[in-house]
ModelCIF file with pLDDT and N, C-alpha, C, O atoms, coordinates in Angstrom:
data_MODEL
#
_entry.id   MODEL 
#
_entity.id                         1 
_entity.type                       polymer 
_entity.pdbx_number_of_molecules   1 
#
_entity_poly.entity_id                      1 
_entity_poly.type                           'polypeptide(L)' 
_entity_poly.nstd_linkage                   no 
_entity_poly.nstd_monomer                   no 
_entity_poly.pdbx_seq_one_letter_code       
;(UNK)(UNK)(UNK)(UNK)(UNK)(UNK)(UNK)(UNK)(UNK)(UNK)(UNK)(UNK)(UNK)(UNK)(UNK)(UNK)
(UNK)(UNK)(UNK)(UNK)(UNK)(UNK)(UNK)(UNK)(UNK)(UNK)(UNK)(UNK)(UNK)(UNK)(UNK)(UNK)
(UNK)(UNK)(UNK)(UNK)(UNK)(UNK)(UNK)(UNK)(UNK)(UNK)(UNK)(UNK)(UNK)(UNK)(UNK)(UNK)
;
_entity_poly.pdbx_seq_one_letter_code_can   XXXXXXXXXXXXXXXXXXXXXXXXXXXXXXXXXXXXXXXXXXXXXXXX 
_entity_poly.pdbx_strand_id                 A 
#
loop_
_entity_poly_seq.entity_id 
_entity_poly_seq.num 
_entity_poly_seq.mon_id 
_entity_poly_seq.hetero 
1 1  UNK n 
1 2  UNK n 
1 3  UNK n 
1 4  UNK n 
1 5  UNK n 
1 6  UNK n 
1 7  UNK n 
1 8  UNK n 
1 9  UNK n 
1 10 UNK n 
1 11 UNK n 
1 12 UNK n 
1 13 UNK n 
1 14 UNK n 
1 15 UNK n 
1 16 UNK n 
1 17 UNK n 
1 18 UNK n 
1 19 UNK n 
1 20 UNK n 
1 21 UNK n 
1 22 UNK n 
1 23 UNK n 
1 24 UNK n 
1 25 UNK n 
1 26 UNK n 
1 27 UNK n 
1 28 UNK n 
1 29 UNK n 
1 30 UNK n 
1 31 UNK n 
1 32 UNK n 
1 33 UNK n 
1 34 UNK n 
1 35 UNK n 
1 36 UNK n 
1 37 UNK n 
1 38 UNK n 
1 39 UNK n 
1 40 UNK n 
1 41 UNK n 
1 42 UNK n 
1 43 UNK n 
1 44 UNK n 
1 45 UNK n 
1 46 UNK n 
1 47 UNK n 
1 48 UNK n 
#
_struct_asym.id          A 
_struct_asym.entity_id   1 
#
loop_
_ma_qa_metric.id 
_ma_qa_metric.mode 
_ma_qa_metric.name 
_ma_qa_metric.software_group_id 
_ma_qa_metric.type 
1 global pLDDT . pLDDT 
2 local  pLDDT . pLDDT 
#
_ma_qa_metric_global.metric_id      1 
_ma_qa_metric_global.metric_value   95.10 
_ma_qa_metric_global.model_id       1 
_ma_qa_metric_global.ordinal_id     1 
#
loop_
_ma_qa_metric_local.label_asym_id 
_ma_qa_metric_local.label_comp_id 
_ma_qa_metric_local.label_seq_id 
_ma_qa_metric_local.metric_id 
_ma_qa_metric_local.metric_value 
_ma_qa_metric_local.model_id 
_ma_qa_metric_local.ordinal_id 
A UNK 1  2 75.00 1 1  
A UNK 2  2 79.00 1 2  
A UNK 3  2 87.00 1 3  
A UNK 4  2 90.00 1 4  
A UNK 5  2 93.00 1 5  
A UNK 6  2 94.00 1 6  
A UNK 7  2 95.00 1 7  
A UNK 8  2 97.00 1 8  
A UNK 9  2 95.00 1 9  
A UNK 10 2 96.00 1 10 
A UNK 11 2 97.00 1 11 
A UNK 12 2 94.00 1 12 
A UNK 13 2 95.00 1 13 
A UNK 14 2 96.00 1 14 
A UNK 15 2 97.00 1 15 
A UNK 16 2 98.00 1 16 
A UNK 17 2 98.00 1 17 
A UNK 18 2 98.00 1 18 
A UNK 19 2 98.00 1 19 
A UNK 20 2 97.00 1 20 
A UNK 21 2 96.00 1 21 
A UNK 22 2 92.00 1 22 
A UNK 23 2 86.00 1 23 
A UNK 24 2 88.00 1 24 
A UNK 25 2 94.00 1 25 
A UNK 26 2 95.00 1 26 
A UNK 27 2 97.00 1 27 
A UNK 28 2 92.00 1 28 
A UNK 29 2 95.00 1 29 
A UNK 30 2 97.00 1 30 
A UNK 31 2 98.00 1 31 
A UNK 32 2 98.00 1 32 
A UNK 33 2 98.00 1 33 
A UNK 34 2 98.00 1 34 
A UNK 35 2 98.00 1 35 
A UNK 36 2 98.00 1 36 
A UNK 37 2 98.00 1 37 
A UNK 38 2 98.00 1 38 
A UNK 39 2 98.00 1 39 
A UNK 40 2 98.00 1 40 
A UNK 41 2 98.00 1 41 
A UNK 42 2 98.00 1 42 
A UNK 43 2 98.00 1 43 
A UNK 44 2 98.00 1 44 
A UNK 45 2 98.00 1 45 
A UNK 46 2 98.00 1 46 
A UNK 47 2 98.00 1 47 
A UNK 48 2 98.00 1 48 
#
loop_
_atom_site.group_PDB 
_atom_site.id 
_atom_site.type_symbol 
_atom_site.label_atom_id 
_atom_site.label_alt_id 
_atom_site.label_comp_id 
_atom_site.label_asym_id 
_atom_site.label_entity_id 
_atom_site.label_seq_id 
_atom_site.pdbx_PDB_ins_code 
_atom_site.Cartn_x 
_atom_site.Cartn_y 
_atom_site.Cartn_z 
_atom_site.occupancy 
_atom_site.B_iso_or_equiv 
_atom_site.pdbx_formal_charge 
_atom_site.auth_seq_id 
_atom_site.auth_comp_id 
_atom_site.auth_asym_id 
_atom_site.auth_atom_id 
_atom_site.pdbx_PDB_model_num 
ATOM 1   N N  . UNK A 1 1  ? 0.813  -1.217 0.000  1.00 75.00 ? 1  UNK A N  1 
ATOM 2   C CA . UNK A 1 1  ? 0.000  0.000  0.000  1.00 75.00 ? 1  UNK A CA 1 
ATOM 3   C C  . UNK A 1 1  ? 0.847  1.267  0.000  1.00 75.00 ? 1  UNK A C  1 
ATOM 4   O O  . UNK A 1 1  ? 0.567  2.256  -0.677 1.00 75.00 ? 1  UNK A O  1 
ATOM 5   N N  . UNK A 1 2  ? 2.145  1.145  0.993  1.00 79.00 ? 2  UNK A N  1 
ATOM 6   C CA . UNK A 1 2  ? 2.567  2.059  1.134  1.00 79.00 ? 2  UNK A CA 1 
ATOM 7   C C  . UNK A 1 2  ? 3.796  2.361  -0.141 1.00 79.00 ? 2  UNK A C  1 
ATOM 8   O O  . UNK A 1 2  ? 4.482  3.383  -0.175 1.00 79.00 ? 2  UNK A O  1 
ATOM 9   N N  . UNK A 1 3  ? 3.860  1.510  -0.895 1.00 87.00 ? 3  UNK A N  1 
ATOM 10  C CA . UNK A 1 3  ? 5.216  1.198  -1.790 1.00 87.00 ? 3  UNK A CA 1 
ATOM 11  C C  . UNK A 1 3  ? 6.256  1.663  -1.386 1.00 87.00 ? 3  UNK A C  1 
ATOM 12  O O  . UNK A 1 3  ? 6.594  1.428  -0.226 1.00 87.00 ? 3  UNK A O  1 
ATOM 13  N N  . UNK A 1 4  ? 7.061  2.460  -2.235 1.00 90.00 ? 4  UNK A N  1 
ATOM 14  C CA . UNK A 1 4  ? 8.722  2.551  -1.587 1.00 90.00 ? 4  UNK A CA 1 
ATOM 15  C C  . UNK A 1 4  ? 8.592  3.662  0.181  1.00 90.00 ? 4  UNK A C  1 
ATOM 16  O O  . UNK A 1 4  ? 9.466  3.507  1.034  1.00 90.00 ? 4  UNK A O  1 
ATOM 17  N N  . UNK A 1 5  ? 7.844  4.297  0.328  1.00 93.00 ? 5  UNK A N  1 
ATOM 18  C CA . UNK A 1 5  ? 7.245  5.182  1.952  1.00 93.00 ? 5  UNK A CA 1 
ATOM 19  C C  . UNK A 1 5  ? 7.452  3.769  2.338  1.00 93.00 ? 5  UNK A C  1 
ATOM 20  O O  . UNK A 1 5  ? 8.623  3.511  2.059  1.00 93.00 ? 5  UNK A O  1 
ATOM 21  N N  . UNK A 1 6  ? 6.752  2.515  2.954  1.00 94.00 ? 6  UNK A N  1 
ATOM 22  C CA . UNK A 1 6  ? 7.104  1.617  3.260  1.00 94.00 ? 6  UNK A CA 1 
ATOM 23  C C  . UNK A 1 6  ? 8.616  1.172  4.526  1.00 94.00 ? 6  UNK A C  1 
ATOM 24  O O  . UNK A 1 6  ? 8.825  0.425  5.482  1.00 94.00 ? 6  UNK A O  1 
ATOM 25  N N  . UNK A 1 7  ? 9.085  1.851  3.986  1.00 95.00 ? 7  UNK A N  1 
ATOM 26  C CA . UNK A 1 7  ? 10.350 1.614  4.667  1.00 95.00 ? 7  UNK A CA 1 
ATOM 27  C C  . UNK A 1 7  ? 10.140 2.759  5.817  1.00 95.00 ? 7  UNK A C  1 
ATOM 28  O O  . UNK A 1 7  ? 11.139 2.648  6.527  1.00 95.00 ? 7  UNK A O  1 
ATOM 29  N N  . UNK A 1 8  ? 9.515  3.555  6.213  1.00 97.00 ? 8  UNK A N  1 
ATOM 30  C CA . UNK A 1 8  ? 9.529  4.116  6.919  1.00 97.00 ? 8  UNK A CA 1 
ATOM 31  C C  . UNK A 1 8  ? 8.311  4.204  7.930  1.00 97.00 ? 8  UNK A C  1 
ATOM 32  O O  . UNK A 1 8  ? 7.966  5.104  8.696  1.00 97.00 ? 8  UNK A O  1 
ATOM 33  N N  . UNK A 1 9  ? 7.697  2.757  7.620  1.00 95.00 ? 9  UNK A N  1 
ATOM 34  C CA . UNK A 1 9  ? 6.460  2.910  9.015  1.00 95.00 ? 9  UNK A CA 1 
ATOM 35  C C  . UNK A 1 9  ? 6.922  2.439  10.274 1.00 95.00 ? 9  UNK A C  1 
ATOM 36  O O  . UNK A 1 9  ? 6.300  2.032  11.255 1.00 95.00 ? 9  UNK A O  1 
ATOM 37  N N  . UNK A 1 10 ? 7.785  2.537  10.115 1.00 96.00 ? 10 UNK A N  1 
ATOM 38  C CA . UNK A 1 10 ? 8.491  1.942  11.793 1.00 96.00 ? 10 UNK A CA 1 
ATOM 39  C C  . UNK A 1 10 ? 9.142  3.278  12.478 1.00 96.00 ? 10 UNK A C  1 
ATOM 40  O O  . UNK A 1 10 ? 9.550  3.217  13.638 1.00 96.00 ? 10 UNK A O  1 
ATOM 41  N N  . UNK A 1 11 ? 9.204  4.215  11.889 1.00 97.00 ? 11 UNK A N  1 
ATOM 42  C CA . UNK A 1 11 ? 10.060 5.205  12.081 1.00 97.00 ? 11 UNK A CA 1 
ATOM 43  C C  . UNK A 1 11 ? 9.602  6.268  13.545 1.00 97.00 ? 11 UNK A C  1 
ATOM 44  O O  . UNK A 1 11 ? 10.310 7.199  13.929 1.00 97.00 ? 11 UNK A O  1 
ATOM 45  N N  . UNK A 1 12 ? 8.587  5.955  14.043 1.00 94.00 ? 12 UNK A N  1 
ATOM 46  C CA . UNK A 1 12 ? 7.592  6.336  15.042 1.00 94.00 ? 12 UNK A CA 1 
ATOM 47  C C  . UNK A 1 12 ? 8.211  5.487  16.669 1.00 94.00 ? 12 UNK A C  1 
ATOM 48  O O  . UNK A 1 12 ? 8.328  5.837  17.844 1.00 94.00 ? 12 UNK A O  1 
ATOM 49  N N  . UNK A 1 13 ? 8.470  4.282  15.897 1.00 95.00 ? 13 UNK A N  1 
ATOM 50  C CA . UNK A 1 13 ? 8.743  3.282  17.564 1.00 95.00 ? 13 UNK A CA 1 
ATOM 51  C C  . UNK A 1 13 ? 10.276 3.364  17.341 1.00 95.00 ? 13 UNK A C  1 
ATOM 52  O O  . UNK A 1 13 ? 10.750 2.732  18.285 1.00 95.00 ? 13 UNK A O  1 
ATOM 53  N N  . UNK A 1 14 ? 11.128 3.752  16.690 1.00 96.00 ? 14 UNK A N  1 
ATOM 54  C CA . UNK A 1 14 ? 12.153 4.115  17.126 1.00 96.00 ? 14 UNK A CA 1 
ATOM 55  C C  . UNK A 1 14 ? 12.967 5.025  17.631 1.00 96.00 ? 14 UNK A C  1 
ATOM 56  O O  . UNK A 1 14 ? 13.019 6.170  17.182 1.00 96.00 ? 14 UNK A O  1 
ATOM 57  N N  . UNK A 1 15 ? 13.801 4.532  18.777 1.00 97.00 ? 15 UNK A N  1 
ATOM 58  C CA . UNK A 1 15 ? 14.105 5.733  19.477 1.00 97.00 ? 15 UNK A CA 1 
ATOM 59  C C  . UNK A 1 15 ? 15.574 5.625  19.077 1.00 97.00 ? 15 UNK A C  1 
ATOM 60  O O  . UNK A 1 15 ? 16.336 4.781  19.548 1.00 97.00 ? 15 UNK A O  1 
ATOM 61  N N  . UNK A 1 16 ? 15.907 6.525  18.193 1.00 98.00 ? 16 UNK A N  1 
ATOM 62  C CA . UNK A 1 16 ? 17.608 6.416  17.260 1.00 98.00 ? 16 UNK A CA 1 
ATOM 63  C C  . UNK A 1 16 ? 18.079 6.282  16.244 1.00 98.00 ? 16 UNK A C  1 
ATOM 64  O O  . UNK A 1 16 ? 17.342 6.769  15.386 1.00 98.00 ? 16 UNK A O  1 
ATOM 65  N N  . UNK A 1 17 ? 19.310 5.693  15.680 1.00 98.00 ? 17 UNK A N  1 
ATOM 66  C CA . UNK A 1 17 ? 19.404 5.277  14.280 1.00 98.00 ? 17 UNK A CA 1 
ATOM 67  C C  . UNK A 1 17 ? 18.175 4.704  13.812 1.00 98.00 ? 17 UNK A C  1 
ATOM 68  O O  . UNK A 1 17 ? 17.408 3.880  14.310 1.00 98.00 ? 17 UNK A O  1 
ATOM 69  N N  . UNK A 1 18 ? 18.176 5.691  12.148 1.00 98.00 ? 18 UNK A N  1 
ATOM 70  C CA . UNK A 1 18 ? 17.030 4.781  11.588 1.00 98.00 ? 18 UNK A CA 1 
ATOM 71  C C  . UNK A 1 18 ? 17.606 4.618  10.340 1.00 98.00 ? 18 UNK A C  1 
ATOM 72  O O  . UNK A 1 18 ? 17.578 5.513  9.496  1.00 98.00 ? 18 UNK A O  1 
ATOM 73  N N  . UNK A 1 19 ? 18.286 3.214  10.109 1.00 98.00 ? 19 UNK A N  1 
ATOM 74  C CA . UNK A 1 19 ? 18.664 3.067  8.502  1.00 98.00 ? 19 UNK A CA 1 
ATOM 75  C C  . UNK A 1 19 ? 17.424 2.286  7.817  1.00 98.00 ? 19 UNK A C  1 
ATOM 76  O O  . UNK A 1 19 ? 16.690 1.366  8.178  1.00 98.00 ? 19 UNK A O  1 
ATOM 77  N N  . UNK A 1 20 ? 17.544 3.141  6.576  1.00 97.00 ? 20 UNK A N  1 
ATOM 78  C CA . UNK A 1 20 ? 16.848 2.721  5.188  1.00 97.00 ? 20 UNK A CA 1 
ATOM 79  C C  . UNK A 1 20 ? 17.774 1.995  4.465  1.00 97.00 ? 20 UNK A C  1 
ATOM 80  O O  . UNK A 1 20 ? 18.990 2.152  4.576  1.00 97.00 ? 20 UNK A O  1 
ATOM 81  N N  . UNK A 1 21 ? 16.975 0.821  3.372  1.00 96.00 ? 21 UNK A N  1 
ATOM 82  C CA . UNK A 1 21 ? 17.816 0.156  2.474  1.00 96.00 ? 21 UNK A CA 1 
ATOM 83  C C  . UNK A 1 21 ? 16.977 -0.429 1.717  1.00 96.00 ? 21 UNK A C  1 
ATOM 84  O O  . UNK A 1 21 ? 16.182 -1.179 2.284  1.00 96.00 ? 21 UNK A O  1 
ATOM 85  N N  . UNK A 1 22 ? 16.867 -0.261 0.016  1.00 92.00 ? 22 UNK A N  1 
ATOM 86  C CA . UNK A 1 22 ? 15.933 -0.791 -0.450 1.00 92.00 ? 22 UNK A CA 1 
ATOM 87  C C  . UNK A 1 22 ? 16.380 -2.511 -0.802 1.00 92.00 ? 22 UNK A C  1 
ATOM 88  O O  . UNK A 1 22 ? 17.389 -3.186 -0.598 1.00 92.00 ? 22 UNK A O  1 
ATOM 89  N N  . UNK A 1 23 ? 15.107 -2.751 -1.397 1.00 86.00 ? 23 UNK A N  1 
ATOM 90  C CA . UNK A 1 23 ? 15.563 -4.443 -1.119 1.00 86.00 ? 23 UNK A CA 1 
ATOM 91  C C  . UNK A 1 23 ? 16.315 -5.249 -2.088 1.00 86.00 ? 23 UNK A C  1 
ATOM 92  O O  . UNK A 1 23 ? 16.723 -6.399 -1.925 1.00 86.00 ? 23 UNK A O  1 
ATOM 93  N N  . UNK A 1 24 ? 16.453 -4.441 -3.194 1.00 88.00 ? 24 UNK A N  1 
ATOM 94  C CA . UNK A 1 24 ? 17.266 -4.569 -4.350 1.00 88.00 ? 24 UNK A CA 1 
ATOM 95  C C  . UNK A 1 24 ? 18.579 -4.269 -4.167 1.00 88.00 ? 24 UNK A C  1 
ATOM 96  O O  . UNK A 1 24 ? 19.149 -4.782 -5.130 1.00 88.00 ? 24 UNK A O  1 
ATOM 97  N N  . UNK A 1 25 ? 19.565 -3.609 -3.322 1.00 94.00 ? 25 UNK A N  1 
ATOM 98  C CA . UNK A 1 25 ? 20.508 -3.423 -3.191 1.00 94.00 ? 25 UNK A CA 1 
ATOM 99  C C  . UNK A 1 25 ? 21.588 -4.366 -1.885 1.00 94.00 ? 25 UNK A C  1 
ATOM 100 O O  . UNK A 1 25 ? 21.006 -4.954 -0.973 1.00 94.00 ? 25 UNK A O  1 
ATOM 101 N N  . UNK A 1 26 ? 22.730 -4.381 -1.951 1.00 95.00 ? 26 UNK A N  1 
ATOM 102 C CA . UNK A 1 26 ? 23.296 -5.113 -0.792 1.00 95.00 ? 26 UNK A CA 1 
ATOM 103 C C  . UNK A 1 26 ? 24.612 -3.931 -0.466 1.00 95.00 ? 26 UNK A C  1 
ATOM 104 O O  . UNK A 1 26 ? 25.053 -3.026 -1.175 1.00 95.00 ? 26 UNK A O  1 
ATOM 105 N N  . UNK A 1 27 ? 25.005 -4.404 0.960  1.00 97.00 ? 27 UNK A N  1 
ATOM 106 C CA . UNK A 1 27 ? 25.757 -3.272 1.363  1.00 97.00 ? 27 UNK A CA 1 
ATOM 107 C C  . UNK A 1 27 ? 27.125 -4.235 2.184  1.00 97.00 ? 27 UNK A C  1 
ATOM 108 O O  . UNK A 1 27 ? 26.940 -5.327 2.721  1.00 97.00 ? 27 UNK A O  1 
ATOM 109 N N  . UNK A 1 28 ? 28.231 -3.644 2.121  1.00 92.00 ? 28 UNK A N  1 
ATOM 110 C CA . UNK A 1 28 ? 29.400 -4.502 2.915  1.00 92.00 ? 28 UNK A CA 1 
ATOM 111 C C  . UNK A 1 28 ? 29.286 -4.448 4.219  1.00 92.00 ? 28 UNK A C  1 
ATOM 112 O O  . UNK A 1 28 ? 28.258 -3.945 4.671  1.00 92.00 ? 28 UNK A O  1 
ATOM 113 N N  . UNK A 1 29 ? 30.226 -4.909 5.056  1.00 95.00 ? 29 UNK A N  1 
ATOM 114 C CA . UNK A 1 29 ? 30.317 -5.287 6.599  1.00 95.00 ? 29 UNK A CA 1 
ATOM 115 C C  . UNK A 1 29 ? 30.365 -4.218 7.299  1.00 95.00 ? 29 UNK A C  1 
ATOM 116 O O  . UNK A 1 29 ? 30.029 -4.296 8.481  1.00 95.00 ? 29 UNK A O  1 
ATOM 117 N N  . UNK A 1 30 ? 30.829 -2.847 6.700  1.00 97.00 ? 30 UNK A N  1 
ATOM 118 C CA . UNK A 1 30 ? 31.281 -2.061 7.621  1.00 97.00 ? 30 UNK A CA 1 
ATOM 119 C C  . UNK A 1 30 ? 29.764 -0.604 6.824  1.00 97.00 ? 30 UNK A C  1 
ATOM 120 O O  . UNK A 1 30 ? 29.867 0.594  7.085  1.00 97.00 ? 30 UNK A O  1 
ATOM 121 N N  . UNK A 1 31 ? 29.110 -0.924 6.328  1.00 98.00 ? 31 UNK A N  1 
ATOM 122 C CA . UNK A 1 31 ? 28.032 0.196  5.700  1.00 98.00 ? 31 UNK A CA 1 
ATOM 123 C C  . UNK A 1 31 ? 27.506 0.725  7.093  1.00 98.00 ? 31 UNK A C  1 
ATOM 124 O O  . UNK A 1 31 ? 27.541 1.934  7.320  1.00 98.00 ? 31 UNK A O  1 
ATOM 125 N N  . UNK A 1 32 ? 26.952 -0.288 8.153  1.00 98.00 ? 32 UNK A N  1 
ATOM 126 C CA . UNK A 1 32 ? 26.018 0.246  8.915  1.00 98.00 ? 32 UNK A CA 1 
ATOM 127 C C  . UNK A 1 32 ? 27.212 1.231  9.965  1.00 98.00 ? 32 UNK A C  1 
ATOM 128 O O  . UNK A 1 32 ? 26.927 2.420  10.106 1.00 98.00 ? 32 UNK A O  1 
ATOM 129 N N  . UNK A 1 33 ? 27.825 0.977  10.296 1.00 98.00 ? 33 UNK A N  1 
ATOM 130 C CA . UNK A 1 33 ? 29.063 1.489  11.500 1.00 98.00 ? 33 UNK A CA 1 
ATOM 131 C C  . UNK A 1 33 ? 29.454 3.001  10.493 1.00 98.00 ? 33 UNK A C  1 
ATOM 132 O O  . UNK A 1 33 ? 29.197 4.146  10.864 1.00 98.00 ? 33 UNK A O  1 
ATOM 133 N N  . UNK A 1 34 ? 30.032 2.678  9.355  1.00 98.00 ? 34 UNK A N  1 
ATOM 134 C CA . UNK A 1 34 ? 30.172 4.290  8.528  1.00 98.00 ? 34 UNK A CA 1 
ATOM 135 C C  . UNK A 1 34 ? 29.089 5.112  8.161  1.00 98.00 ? 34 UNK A C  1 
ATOM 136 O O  . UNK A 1 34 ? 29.306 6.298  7.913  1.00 98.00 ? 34 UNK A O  1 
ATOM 137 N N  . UNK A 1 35 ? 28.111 4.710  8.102  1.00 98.00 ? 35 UNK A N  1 
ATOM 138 C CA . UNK A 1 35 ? 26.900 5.463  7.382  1.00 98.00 ? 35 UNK A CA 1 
ATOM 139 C C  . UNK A 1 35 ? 26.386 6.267  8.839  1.00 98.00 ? 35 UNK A C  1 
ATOM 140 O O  . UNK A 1 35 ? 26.200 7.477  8.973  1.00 98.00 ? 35 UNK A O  1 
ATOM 141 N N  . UNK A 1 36 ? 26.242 5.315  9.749  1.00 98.00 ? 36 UNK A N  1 
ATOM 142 C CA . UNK A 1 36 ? 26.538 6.327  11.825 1.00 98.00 ? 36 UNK A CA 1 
ATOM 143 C C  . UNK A 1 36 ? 27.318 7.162  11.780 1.00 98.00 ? 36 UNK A C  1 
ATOM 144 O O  . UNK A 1 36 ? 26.986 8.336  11.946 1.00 98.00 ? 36 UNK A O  1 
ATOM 145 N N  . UNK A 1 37 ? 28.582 6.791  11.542 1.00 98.00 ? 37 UNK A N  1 
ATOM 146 C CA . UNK A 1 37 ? 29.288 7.746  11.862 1.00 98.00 ? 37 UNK A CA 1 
ATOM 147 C C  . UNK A 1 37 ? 29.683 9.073  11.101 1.00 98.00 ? 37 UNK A C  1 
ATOM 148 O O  . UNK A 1 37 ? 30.561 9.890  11.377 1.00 98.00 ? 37 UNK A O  1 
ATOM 149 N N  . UNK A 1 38 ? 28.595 9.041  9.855  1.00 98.00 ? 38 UNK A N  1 
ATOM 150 C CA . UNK A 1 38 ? 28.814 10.560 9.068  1.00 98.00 ? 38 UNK A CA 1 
ATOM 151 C C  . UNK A 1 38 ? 27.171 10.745 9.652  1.00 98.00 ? 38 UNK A C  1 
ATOM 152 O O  . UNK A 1 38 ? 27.127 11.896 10.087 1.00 98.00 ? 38 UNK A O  1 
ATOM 153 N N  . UNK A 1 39 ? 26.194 10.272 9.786  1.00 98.00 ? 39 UNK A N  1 
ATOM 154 C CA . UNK A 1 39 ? 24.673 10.813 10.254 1.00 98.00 ? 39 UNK A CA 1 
ATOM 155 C C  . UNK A 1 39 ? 25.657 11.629 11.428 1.00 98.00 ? 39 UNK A C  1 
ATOM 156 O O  . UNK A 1 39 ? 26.006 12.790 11.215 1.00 98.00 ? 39 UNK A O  1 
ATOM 157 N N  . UNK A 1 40 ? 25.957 11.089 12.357 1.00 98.00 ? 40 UNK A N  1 
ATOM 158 C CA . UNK A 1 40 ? 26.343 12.031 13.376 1.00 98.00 ? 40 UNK A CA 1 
ATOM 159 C C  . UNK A 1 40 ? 27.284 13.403 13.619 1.00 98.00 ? 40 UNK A C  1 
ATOM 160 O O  . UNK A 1 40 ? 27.264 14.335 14.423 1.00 98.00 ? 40 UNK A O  1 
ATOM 161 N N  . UNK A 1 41 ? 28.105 13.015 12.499 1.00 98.00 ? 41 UNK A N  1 
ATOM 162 C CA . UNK A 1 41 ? 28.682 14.647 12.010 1.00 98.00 ? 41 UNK A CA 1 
ATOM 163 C C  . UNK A 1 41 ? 27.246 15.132 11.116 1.00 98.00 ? 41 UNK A C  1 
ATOM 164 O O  . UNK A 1 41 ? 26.791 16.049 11.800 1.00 98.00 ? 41 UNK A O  1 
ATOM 165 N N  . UNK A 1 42 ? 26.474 14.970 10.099 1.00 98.00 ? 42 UNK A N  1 
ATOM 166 C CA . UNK A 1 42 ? 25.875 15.448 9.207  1.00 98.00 ? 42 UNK A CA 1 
ATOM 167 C C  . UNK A 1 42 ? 24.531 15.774 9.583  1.00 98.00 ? 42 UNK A C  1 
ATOM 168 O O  . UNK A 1 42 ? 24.065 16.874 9.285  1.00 98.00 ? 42 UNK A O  1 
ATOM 169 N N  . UNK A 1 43 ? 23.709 14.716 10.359 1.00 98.00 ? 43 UNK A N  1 
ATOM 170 C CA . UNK A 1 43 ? 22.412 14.806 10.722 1.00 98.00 ? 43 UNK A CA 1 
ATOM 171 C C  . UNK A 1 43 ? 21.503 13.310 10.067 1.00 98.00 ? 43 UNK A C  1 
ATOM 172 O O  . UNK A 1 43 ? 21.152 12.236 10.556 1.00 98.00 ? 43 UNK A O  1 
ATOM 173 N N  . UNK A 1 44 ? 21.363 14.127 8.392  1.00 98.00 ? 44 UNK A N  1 
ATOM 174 C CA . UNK A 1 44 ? 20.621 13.585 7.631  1.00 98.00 ? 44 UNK A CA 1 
ATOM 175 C C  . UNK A 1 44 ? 21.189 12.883 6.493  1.00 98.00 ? 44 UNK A C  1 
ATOM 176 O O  . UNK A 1 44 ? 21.466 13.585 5.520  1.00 98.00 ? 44 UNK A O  1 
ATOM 177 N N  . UNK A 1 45 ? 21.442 11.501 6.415  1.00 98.00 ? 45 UNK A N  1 
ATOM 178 C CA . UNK A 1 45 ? 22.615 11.389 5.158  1.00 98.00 ? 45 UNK A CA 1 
ATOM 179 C C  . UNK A 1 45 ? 22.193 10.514 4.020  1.00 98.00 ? 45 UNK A C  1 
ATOM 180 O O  . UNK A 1 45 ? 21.188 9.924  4.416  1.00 98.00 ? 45 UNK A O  1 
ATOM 181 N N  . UNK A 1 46 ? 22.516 10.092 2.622  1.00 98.00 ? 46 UNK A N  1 
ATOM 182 C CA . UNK A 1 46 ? 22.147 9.385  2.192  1.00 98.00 ? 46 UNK A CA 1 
ATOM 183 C C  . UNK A 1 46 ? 23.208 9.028  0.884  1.00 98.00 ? 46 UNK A C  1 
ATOM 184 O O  . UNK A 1 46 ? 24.224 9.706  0.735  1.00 98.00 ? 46 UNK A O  1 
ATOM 185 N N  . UNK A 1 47 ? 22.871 7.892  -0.051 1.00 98.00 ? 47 UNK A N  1 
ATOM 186 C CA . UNK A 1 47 ? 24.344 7.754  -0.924 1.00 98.00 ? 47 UNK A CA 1 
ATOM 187 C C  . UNK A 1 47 ? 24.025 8.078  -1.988 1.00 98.00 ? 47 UNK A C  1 
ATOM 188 O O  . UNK A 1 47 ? 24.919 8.073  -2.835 1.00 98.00 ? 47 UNK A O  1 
ATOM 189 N N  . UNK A 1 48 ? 22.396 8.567  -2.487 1.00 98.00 ? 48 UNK A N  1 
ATOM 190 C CA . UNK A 1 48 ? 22.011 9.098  -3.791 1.00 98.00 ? 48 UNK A CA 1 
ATOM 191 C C  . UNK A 1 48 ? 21.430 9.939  -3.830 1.00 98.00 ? 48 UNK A C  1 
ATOM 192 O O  . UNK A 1 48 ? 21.092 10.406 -4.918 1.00 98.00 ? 48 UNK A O  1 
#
């Protein structure tokens, strides 16, 4: 219903990091630990 918004109905019960990732893509070992640590210098971040 919600199509690609979808990824963000959880975004209410979390209290913190909130990573997005669509389901077509894959990411290496260290994506989630670097992609933190520029949100927290930056705020709001994304790779496209």
């Amino acid at each position: 219903e919600y199509t690609d918004a979808s990824k963000f109905i959880f975004v209410n019960s979390v209290d913190g990091y909130y990573l997005t990732l669509d389901d077509d893509l894959q990411v290496g070992e260290t994506y989630v630990q670097d992609t933190i640590k520029e949100c927290d210098k930056y705020g709001i971040v994304s790779y496209h």
